[in-house]
C-alpha atoms as a PDB file:
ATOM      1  CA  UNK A   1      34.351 -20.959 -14.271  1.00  0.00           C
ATOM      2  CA  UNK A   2      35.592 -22.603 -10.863  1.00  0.00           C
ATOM      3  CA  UNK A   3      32.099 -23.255  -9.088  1.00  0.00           C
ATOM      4  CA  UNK A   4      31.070 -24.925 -13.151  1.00  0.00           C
ATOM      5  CA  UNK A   5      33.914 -26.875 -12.885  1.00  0.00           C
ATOM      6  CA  UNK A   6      33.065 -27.736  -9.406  1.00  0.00           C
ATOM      7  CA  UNK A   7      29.711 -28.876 -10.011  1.00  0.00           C
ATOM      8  CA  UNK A   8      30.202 -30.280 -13.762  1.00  0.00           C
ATOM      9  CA  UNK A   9      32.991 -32.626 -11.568  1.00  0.00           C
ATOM     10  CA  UNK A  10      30.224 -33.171  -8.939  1.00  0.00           C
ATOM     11  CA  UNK A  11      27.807 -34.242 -11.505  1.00  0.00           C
ATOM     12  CA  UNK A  12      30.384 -36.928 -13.176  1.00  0.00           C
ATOM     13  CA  UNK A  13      31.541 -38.248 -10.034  1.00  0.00           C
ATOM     14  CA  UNK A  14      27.621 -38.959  -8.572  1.00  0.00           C
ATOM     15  CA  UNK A  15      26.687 -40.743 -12.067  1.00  0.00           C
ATOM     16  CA  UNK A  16      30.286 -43.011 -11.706  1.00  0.00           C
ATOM     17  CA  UNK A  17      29.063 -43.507  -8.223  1.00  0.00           C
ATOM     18  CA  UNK A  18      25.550 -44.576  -9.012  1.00  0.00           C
ATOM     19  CA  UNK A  19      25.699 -48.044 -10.316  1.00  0.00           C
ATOM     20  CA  UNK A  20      27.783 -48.822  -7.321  1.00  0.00           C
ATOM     21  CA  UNK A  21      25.114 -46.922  -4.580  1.00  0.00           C
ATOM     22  CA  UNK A  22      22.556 -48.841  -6.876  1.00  0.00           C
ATOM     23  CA  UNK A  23      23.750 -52.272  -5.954  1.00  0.00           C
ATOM     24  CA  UNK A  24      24.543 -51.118  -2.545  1.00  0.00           C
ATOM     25  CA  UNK A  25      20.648 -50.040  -1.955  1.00  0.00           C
ATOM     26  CA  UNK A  26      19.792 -53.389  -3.580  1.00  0.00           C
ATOM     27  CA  UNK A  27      21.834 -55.390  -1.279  1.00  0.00           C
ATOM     28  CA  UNK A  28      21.229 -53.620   1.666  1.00  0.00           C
ATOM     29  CA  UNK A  29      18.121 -51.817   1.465  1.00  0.00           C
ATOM     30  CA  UNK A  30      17.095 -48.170   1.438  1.00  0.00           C
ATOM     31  CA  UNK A  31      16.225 -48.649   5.362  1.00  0.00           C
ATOM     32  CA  UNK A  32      20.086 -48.567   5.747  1.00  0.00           C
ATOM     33  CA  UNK A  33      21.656 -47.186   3.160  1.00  0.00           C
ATOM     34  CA  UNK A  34      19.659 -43.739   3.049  1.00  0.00           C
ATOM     35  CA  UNK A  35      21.280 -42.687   6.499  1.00  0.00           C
ATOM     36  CA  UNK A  36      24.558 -43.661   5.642  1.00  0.00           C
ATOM     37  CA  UNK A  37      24.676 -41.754   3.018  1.00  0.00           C
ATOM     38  CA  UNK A  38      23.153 -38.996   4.710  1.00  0.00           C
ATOM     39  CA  UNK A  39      26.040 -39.365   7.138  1.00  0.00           C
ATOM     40  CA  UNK A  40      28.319 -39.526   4.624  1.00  0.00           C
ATOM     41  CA  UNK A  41      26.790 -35.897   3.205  1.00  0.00           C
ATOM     42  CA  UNK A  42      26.288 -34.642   6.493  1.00  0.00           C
ATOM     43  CA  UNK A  43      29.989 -34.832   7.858  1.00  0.00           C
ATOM     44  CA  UNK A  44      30.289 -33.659   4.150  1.00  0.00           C
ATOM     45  CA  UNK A  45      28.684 -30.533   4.777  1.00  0.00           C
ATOM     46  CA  UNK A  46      30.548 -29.891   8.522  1.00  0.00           C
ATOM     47  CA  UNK A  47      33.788 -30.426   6.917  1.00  0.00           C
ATOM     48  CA  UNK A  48      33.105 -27.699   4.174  1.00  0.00           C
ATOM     49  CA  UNK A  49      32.573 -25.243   6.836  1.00  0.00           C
ATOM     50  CA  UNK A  50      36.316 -25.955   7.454  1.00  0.00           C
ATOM     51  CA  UNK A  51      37.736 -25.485   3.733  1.00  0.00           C
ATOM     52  CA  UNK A  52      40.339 -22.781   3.100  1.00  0.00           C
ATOM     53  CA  UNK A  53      41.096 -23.567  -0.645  1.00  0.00           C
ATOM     54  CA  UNK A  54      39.731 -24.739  -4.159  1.00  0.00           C
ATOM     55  CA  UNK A  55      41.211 -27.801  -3.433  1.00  0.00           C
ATOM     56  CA  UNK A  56      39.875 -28.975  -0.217  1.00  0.00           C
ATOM     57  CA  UNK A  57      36.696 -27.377  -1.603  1.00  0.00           C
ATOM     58  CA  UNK A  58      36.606 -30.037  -4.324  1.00  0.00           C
ATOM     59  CA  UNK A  59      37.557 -32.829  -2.449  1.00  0.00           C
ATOM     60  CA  UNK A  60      35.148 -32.479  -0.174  1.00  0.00           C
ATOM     61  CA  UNK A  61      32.020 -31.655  -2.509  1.00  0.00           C
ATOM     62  CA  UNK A  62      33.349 -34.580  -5.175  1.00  0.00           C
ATOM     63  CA  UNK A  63      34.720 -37.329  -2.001  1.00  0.00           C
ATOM     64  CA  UNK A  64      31.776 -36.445   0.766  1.00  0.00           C
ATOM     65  CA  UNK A  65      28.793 -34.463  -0.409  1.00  0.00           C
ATOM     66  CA  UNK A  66      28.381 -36.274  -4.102  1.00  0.00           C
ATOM     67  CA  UNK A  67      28.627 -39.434  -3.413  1.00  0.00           C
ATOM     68  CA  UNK A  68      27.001 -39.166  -0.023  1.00  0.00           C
ATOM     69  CA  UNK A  69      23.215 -37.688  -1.372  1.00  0.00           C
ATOM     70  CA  UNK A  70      23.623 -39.591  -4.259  1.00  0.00           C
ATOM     71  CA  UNK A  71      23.826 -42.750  -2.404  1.00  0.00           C
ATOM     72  CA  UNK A  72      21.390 -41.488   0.004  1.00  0.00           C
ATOM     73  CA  UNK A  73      19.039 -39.381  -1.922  1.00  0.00           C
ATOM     74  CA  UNK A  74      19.257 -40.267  -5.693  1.00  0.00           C
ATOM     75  CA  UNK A  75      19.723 -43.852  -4.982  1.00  0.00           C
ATOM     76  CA  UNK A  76      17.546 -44.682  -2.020  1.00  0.00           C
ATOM     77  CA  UNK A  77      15.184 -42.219  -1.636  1.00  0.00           C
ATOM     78  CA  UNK A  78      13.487 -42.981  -5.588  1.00  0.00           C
ATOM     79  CA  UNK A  79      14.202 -46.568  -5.001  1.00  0.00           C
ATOM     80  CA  UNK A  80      11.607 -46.612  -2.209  1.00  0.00           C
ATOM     81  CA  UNK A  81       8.409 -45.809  -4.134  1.00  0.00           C
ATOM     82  CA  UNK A  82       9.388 -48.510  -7.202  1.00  0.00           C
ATOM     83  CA  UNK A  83       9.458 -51.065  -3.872  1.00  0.00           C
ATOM     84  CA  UNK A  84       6.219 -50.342  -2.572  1.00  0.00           C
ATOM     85  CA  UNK A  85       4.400 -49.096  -5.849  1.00  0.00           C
ATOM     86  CA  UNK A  86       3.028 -50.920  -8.662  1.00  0.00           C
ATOM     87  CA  UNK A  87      -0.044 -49.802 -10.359  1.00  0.00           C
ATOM     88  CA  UNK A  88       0.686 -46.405  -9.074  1.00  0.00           C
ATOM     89  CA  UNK A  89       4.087 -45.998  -9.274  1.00  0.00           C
ATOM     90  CA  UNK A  90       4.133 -42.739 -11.398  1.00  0.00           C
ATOM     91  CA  UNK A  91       2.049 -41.034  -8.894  1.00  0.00           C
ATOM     92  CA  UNK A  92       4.609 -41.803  -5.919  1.00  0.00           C
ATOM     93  CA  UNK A  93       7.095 -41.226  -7.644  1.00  0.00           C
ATOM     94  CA  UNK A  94       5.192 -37.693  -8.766  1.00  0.00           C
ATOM     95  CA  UNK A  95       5.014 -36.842  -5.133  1.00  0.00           C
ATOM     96  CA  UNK A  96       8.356 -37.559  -4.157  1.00  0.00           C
ATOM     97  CA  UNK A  97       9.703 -35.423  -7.064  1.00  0.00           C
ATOM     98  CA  UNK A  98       7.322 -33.082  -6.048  1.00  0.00           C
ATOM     99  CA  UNK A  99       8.688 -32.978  -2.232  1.00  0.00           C
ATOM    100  CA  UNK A 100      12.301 -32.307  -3.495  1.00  0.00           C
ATOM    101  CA  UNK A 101      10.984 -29.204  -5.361  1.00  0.00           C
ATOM    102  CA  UNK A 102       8.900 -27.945  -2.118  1.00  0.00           C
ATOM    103  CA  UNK A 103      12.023 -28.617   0.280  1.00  0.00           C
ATOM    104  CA  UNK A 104      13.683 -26.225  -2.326  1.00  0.00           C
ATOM    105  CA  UNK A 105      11.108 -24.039  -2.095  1.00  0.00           C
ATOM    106  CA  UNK A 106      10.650 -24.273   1.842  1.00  0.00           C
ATOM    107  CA  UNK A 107      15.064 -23.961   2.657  1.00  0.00           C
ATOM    108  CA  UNK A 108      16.777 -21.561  -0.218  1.00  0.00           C
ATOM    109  CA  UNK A 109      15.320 -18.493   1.724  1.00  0.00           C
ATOM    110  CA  UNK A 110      16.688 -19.638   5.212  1.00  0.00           C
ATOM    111  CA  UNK A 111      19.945 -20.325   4.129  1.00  0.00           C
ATOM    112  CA  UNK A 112      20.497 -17.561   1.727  1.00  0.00           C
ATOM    113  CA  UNK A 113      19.377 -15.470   5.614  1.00  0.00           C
ATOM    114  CA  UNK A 114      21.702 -17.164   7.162  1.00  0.00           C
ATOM    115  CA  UNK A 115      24.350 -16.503   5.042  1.00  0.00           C
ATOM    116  CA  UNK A 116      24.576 -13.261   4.386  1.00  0.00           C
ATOM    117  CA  UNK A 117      23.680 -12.844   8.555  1.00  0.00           C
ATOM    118  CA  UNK A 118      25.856 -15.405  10.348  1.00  0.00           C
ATOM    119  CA  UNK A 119      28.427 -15.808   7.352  1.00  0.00           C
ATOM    120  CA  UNK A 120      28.508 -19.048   4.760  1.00  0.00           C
ATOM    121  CA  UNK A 121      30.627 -21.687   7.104  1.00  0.00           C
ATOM    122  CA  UNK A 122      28.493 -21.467   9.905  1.00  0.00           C
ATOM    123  CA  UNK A 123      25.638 -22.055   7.839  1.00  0.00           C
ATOM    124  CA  UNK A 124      27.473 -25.303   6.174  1.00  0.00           C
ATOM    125  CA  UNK A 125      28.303 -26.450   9.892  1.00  0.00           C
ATOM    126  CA  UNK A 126      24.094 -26.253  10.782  1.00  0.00           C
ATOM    127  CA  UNK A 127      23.453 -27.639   7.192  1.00  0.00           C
ATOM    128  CA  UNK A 128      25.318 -31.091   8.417  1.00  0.00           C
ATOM    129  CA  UNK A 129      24.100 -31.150  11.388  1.00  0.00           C
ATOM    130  CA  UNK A 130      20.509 -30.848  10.250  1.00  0.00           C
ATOM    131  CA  UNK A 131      21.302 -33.480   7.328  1.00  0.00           C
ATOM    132  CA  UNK A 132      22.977 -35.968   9.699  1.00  0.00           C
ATOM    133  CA  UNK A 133      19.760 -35.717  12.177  1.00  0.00           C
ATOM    134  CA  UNK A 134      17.129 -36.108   9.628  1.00  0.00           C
ATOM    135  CA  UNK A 135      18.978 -38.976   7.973  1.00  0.00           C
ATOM    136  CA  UNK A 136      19.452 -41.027  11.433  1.00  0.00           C
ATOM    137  CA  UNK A 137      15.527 -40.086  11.939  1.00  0.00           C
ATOM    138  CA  UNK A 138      14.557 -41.549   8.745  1.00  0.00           C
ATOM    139  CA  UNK A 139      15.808 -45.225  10.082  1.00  0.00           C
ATOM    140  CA  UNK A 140      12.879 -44.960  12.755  1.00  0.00           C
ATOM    141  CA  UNK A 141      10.095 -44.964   9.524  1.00  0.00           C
ATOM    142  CA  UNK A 142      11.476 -46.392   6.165  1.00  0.00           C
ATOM    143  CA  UNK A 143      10.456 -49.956   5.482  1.00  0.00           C
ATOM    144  CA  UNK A 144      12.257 -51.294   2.625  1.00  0.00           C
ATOM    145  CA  UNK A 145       9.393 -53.310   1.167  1.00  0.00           C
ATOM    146  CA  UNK A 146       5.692 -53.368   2.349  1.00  0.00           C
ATOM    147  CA  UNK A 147       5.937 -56.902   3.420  1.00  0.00           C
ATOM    148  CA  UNK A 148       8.014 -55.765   6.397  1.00  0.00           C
ATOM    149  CA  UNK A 149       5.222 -54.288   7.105  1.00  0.00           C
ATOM    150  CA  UNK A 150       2.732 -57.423   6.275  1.00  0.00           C
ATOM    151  CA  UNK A 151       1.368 -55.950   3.399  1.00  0.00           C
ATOM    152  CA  UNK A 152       1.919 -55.820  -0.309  1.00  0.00           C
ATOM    153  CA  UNK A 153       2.469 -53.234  -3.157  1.00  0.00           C
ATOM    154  CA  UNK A 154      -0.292 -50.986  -3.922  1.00  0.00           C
ATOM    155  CA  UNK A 155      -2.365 -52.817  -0.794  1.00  0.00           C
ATOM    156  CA  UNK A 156      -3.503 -55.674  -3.499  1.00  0.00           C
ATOM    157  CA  UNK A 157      -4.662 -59.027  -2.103  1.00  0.00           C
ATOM    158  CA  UNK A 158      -2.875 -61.672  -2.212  1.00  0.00           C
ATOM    159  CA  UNK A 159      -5.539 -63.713  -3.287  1.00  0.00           C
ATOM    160  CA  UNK A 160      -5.871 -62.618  -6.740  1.00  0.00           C
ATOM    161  CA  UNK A 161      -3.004 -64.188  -7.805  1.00  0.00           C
ATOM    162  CA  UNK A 162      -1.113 -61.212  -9.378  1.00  0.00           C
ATOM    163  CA  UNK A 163       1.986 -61.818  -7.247  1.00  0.00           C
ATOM    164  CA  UNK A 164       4.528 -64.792  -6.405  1.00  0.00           C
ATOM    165  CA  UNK A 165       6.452 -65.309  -3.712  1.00  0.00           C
ATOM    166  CA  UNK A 166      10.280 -65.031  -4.079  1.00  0.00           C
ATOM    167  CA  UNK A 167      13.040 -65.200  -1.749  1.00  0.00           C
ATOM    168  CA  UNK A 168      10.561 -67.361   0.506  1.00  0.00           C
ATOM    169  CA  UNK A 169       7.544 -65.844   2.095  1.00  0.00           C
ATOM    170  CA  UNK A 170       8.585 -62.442   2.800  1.00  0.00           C
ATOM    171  CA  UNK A 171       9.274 -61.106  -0.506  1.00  0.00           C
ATOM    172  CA  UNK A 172       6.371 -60.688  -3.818  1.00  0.00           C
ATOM    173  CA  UNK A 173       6.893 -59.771  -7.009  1.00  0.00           C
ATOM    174  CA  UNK A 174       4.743 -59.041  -9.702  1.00  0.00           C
ATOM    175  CA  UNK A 175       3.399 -62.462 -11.349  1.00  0.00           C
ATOM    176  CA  UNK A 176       3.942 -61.292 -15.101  1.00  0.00           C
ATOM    177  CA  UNK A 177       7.452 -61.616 -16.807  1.00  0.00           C
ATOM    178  CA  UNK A 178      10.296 -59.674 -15.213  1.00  0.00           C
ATOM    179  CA  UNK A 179      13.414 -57.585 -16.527  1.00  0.00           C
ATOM    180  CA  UNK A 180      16.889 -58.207 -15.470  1.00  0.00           C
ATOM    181  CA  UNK A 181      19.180 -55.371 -15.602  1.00  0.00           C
ATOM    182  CA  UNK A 182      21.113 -56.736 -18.603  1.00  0.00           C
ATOM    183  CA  UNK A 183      17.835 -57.269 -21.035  1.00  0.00           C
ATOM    184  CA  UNK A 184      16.943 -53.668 -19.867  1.00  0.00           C
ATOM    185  CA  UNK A 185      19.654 -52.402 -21.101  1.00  0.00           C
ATOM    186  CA  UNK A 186      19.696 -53.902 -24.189  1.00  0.00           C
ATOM    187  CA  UNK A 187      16.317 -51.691 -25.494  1.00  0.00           C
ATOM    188  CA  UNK A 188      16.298 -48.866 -27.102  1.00  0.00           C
ATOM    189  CA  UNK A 189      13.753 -47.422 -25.441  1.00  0.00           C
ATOM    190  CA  UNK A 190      15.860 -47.780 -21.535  1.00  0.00           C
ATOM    191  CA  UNK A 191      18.756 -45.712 -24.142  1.00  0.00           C
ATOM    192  CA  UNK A 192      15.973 -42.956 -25.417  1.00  0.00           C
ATOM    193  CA  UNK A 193      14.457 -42.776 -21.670  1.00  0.00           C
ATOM    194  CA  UNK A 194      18.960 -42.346 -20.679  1.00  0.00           C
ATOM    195  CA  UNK A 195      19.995 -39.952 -23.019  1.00  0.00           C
ATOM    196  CA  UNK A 196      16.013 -38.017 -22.341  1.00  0.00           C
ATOM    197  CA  UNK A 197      16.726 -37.942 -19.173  1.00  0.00           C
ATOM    198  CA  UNK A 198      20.944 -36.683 -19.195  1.00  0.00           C
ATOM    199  CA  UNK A 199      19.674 -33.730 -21.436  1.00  0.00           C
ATOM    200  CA  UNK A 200      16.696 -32.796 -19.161  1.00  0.00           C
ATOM    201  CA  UNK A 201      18.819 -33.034 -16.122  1.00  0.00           C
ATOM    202  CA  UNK A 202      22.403 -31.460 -17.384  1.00  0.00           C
ATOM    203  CA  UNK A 203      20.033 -28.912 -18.678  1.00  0.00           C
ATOM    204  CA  UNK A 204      18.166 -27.778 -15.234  1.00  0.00           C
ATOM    205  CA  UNK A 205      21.618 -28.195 -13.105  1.00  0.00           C
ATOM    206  CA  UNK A 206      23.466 -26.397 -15.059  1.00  0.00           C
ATOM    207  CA  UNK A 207      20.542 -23.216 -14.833  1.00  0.00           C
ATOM    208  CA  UNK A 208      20.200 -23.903 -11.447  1.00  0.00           C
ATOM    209  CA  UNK A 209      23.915 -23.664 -10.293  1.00  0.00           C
ATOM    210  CA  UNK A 210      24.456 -20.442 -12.178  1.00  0.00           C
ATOM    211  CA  UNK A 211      20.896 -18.884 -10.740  1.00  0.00           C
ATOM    212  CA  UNK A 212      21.895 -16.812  -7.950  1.00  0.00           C
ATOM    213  CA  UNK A 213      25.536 -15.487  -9.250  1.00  0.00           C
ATOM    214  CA  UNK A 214      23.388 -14.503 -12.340  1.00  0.00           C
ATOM    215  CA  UNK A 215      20.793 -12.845 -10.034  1.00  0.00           C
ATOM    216  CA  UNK A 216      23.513 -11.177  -8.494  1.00  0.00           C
ATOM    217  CA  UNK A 217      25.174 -10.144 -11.800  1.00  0.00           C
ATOM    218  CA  UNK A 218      22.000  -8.613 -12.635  1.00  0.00           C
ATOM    219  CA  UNK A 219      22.085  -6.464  -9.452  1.00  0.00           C
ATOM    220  CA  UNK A 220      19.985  -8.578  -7.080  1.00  0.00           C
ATOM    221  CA  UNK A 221      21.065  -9.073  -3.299  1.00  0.00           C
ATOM    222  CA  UNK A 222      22.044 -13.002  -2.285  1.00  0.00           C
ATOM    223  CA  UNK A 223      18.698 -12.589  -0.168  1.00  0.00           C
ATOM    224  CA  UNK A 224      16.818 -11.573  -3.563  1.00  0.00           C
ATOM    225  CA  UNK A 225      18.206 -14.570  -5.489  1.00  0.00           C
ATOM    226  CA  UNK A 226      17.268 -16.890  -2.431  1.00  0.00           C
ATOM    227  CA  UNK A 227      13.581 -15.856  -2.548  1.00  0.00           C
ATOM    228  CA  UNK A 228      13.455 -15.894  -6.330  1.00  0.00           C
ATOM    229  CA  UNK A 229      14.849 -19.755  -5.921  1.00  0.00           C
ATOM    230  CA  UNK A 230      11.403 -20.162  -3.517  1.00  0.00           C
ATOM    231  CA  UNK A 231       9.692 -18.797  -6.458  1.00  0.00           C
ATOM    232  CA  UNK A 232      11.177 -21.235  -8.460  1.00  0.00           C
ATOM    233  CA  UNK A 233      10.721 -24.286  -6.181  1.00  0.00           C
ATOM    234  CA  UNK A 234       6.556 -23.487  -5.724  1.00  0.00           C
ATOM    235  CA  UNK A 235       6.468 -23.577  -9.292  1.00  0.00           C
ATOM    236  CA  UNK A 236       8.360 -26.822 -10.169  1.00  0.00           C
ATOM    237  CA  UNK A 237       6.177 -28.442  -7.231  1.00  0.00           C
ATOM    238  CA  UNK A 238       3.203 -27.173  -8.546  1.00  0.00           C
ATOM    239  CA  UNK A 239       4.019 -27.817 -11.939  1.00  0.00           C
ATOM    240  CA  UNK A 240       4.835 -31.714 -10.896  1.00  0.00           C
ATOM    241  CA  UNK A 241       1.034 -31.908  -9.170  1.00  0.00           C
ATOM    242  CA  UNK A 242      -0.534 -30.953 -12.487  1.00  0.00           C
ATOM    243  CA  UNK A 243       1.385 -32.851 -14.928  1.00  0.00           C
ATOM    244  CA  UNK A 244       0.576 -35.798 -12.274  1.00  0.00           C
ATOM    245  CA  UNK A 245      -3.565 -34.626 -12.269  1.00  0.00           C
ATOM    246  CA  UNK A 246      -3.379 -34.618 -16.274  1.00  0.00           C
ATOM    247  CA  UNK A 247      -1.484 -37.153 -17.145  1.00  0.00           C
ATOM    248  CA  UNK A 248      -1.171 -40.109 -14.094  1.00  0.00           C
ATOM    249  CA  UNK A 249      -4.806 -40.589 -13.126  1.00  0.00           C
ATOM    250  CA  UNK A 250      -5.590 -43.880 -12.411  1.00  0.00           C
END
């Protein structure tokens, strides 16, 4: 009941949080604001190794560690391919979905090792440090739009006339008629695609935070639930590939 609280909590606090990382990743780019909130998760993460109660436990996962990856991950990670993708925008965004499910599949066996060997707040301590170095090292290669870069989205030429310049010469858009937020949000299909996607997600957390204590409940090791996680990661990955090979060819 206490780690569903914990994570229902989590949950609520990163979708309060997300309009606000939104605008932050707007203003500011995902160049910055995906190791900052990396940061934010990793000191997250070193400062759980440190918790002694239900308390601290909470304000550091709902203060630190939800609004950090949310910010960093939810927010400016799947940000990035809608900047440099067009055309084929479902199939980036396929492969970053796809690269979530295999770093699932690649770390939930090292860390359920770790552990049960070296003991849960030693692992959280490496966890932040290895989040707070890969987030610095993603500064050194994310571009926030391809025209940082010189080129445009989905390598089209400029020539054809299918973009416009805006926000002077370093910036394109698409030349056909564009959304703002507020006319977005006033169809019903941005409501259907909302609601869709709050069921589908509630649904998979809620499955996947209760997988290993059921595991264990059912008289599997911490170890045993870690590797069935892996099994569970290679087949969400695959299972993203295919639906991308059936359904997203260009």
């Amino acid at each position: 009941m206490a780690i569903s609280l914990a994570f229902g909590l989590q949950r609520l606090t990163a979708g309060i949080n997300a309009p606000f990382s939104g605008y932050l990743v707007d203003r500011f780019g995902a160049r910055r604001m995906i190791p900052i909130g990396g940061t934010i998760a990793g000191i997250g993460f070193i400062l759980f190794s440190m918790v002694s109660s239900y308390l601290t436990f909470l304000i550091v996962l709902l203060g630190l560690l939800s609004i950090g990856f949310s910010t960093g991950y939810d927010q400016g990670v799947l940000s990035s391919p809608n900047r440099w993708f067009i055309r084929h925008r479902a199939r980036a965004l396929s492969y970053v979905m796809a690269g979530a499910r295999i770093g699932t599949l690649a770390v939930a066996p090292v860390v359920g090792l770790m552990v049960v060997h070296v003991g849960w707040k030693p692992t959280a301590l490496i966890s932040g440090m290895v989040v707070l170095v890969a987030a610095w090292a993603s500064f050194a290669v994310i571009r926030n739009f391809p025209e940082d870069m010189g080129l445009i989205p989905d390598g089209d030429p400029l020539s054809d006339g299918n973009y416009k310049i805006v926000q002077g010469p370093e910036l394109l858009i698409p030349a056909q008629p564009q959304f703002t937020a507020l006319e977005g949000y006033r169809t019903p299909t941005y409501w259907v695609l909302a609601v869709a996607m709050g069921l589908r997600v509630g649904a998979y957390i809620g499955f996947l935070v209760h997988f290993v204590p059921i595991m264990v409940w059912k008289g599997r090791s911490e170890v045993e639930a870690a590797l069935l996680m892996f099994i569970l990661g290679k087949i969400s990955s695959n299972s993203l590939f295919k639906f991308r090979l059936i359904l997203l060819k260009p």
